[in-house]
Protein backbone atom coordinates (compact mmCIF):
# COMPACT_ATOMS: atom_id res chain seq x y z
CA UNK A 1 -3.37 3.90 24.47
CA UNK A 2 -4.97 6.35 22.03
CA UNK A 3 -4.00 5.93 18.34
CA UNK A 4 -5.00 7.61 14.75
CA UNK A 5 -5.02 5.16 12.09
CA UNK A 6 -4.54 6.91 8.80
CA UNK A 7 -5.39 3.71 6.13
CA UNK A 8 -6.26 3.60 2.26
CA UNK A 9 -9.80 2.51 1.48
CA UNK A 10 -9.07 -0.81 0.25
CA UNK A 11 -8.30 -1.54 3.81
CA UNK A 12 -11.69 -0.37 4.98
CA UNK A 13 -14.23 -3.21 5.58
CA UNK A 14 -10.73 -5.06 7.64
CA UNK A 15 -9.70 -2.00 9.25
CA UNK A 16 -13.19 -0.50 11.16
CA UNK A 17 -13.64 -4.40 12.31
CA UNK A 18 -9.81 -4.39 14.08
CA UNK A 19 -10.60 -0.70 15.45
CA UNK A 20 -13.79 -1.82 16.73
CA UNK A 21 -12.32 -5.06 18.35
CA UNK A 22 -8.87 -2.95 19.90
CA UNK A 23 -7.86 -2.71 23.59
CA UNK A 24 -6.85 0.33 22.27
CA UNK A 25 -8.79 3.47 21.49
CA UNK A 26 -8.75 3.81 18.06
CA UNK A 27 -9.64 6.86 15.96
CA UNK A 28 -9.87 5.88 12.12
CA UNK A 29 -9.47 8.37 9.20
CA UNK A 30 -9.91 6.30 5.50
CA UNK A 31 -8.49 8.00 2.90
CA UNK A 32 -9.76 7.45 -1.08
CA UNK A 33 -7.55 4.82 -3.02
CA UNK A 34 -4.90 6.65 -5.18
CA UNK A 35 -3.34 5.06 -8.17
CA UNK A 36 0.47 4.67 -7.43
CA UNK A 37 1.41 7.32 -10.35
CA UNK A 38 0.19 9.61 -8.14
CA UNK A 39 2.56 8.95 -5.12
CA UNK A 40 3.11 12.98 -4.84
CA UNK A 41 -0.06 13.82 -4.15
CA UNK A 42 -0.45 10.37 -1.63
CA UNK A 43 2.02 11.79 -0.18
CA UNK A 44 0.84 15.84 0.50
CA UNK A 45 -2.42 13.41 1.60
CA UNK A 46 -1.15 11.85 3.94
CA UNK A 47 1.16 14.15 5.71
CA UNK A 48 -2.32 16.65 6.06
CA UNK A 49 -4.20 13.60 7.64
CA UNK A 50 -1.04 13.44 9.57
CA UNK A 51 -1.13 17.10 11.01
CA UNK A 52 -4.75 17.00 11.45
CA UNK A 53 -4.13 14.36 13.94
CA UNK A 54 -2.54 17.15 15.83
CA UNK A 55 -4.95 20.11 15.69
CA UNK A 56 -7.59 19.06 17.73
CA UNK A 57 -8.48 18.59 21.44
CA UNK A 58 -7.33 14.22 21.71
CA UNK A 59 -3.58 13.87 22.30
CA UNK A 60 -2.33 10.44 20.40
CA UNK A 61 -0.08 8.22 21.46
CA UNK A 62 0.72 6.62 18.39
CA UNK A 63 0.10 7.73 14.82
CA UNK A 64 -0.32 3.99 12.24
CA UNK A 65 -0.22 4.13 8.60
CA UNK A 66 -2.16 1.67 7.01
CA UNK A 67 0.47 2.25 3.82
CA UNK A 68 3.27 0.90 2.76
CA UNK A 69 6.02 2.34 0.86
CA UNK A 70 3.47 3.28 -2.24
CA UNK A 71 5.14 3.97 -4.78
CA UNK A 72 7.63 6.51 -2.34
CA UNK A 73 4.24 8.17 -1.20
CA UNK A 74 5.85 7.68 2.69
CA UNK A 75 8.93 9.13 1.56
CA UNK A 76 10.08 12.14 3.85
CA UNK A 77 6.42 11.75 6.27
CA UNK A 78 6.95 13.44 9.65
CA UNK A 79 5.09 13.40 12.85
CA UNK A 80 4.99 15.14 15.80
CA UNK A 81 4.43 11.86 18.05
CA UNK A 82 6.09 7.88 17.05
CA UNK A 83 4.35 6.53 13.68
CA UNK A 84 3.81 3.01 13.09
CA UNK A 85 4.42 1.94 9.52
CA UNK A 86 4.53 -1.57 8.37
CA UNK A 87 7.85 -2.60 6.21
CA UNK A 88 6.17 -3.48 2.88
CA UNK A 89 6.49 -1.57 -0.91
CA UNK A 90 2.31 -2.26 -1.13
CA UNK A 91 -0.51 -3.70 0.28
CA UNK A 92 -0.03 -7.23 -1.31
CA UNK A 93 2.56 -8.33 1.63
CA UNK A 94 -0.20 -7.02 4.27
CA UNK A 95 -3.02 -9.49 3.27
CA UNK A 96 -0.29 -12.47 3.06
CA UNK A 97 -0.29 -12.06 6.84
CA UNK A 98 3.82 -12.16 6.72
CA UNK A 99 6.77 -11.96 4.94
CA UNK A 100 7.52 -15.02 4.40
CA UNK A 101 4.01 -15.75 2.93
CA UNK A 102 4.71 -13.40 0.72
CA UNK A 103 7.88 -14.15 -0.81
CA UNK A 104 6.47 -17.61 -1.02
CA UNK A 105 3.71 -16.65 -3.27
CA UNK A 106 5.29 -13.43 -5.17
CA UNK A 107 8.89 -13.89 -4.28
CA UNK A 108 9.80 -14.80 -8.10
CA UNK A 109 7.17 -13.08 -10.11
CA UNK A 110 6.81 -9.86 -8.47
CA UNK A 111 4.36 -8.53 -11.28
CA UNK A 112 1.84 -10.89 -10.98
CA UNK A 113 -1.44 -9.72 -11.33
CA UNK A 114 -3.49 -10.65 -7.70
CA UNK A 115 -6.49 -9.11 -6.28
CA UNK A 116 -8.96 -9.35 -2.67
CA UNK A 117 -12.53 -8.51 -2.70
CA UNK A 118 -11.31 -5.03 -0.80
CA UNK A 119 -9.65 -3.87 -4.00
CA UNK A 120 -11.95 -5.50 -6.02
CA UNK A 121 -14.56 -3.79 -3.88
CA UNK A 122 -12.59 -0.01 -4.42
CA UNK A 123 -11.40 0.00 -7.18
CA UNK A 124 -14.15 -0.21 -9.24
CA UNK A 125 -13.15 -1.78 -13.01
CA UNK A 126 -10.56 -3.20 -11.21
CA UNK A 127 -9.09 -4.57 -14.30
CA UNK A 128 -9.27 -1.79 -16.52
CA UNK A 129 -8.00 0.63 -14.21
CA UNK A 130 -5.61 -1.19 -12.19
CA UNK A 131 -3.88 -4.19 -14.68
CA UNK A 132 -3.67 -3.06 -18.03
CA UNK A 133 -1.00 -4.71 -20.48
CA UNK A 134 1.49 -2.08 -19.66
CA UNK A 135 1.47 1.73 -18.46
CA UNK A 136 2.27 3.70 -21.20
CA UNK A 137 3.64 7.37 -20.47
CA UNK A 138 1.48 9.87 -19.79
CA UNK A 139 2.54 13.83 -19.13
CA UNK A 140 0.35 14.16 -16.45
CA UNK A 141 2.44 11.52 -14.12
CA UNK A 142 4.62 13.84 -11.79
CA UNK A 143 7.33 10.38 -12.26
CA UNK A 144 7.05 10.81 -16.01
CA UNK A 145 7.02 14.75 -16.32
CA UNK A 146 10.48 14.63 -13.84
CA UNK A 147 12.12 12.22 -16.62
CA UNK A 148 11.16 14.66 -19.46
CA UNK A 149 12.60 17.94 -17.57
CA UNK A 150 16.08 16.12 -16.85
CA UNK A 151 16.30 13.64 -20.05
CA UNK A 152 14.22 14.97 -22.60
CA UNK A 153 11.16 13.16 -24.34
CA UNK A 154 12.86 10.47 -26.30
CA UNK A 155 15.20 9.14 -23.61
CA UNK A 156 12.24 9.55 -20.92
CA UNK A 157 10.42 7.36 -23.27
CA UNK A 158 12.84 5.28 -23.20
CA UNK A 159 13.47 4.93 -19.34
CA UNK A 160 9.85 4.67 -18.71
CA UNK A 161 9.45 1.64 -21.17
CA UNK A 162 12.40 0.39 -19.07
CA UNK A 163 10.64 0.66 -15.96
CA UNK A 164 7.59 -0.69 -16.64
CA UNK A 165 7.76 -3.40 -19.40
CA UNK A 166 4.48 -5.03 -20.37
CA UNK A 167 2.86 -7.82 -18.03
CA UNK A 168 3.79 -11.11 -19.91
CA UNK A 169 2.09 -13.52 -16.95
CA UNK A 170 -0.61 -15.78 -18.13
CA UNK A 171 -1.52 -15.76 -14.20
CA UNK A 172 -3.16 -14.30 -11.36
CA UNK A 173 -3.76 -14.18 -7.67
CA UNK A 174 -6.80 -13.92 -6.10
CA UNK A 175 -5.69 -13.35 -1.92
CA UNK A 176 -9.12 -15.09 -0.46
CA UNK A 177 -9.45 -13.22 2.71
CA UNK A 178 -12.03 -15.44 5.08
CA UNK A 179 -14.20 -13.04 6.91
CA UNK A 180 -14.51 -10.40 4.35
CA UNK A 181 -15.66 -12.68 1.18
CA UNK A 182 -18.39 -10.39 0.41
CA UNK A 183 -20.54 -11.25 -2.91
CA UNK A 184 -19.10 -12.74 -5.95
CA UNK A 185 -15.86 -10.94 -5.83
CA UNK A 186 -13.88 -13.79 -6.26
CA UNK A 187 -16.72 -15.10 -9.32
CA UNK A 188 -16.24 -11.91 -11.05
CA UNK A 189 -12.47 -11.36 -10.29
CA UNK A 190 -11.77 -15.09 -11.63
CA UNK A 191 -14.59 -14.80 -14.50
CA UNK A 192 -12.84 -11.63 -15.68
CA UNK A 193 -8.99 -12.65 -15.83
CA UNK A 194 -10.40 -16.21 -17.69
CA UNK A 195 -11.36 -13.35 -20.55
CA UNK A 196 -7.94 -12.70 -20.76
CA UNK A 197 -6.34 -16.16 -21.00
CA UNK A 198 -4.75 -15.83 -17.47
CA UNK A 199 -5.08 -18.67 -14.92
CA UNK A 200 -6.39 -18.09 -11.50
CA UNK A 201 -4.64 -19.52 -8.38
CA UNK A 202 -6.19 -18.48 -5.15
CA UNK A 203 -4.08 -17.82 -2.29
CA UNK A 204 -5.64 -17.68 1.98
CA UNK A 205 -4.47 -14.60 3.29
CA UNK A 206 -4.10 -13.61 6.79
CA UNK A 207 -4.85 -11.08 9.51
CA UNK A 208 -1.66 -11.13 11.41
CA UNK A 209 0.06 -8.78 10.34
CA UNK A 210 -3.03 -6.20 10.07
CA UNK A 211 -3.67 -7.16 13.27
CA UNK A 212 -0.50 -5.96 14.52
CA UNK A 213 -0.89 -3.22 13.02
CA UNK A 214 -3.45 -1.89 14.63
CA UNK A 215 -2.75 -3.39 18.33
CA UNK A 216 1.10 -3.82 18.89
CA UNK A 217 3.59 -5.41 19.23
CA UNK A 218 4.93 -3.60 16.69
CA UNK A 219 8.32 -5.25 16.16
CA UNK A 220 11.24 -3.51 14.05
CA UNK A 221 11.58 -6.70 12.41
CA UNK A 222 7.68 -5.51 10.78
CA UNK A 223 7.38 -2.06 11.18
CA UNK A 224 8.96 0.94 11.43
CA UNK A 225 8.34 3.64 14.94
CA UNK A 226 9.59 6.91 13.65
CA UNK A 227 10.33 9.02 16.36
CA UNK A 228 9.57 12.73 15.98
CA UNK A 229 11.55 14.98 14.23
CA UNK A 230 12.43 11.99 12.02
CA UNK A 231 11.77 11.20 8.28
CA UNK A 232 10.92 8.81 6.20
CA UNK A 233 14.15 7.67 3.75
CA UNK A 234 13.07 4.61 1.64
CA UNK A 235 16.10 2.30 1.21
CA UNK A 236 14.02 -0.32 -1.54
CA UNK A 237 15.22 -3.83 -0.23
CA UNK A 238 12.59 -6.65 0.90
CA UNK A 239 13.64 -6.22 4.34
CA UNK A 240 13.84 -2.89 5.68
CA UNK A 241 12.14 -0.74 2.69
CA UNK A 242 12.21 2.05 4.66
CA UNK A 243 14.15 3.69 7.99
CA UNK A 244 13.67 7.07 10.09
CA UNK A 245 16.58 9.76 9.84
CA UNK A 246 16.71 13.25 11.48
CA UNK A 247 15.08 15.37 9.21
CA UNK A 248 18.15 17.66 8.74
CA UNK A 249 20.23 14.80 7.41
């Protein structure tokens, strides 16, 4: 089977060693990390690395997303042969391995702060740019510029606040992935939240479910195949998150 795997950056360093270790012949395309206020342009992203997949001489089988629902950035993705897409809102559930794993860990504090040395690794002042106290509004995110042109400032203000209330956790989760423990990620990472009068509890993660991923099975139960001339149509729960619907529904 020939596949294009489409995955974000932070993915990298685990994704080339599963493409290089496949049955399967696996062309990767890595894509820069995006911040998830940005989940419009993710989106016109991906769908271009998407139809590129299609405009050369290789014929895919498969099309994989190494995304999850990201912020909506899958929402309304086509392609013109079955994609692969695992059922998770972010990456977090991916390096647990499994569902379950992660609903252990996260299941009841679903803002906690957690890191791996691949974000860590991509993200550059991974605190400062990825876990400040809250996200204040800002008229350059698309999410925040749509609530001003149907509410008005004040109330958008006010919905915004209501969507993302400050990060009160005194904790944080550092997903220890063995095999890719590269320099003193997990030092720094645990160094830095101690500045901040956070505790660190470190979590193993697990290949599995990358691993599936990228070779099969790919079970409905884990991923969604949308067929072509489908969409993507989040539906938000913990289960499904997404599904594939004609795209003239």
């Amino acid at each position: 089977m020939r596949i294009k795997l489409i995955g974000c950056d932070v993915f990298a360093r685990v994704l080339y060693r599963l493409a290089a270790d496949s049955p399967h012949t696996v062309d990767l395309e890595i894509l820069p990390m995006l911040a998830h206020d940005e989940p419009d342009q993710l989106r016109e992203d991906l769908q271009e690395a998407i139809d590129r997949s299609s405009k050369n001489d290789v014929t895919y089988d498969k099309v994989v997303l190494a995304y999850g629902l990201c912020g909506n950035a899958v929402k309304d993705l086509k392609c013109h042969v079955p994609m692969i897409i695992p059922r998770v809102h972010d990456c977090c559930a991916l390096y647990m391995g499994s569902r379950e794993e992660f609903l252990r860990v996260f299941g009841d504090r679903l803002s906690t702060r957690w890191c791996t040395s691949g974000y860590h690794e991509r993200c550059g002042d991974y605190w400062a740019t990825t876990f400040t106290p809250s996200q204040k509004p800002n008229h350059n995110f698309p999410d925040y510029k749509q609530l001003v042109e149907k509410h008005g400032e004040e109330n958008a203000k006010y919905v915004w606040d209501m969507l993302h209330p400050p990060i009160e956790s005194q904790e944080a989760v550092y997903i220890q992935m063995d095999g890719f423990e590269y320099g003193n990620t997990k030092e720094q990472f645990t160094a830095e939240t101690i500045k901040r009068d956070c505790a660190v509890e470190t979590e193993i993660g697990n290949m599995e479910w990358f691993d599936k991923l990228v070779n099969g099975p790919w079970d409905s139960k884990d991923f969604l195949e949308l067929a072509p001339g489908h969409v993507v149509v989040p539906v938000y729960d913990m289960d499904e998150v997404f599904v594939g619907r004609p795209a003239s529904m």
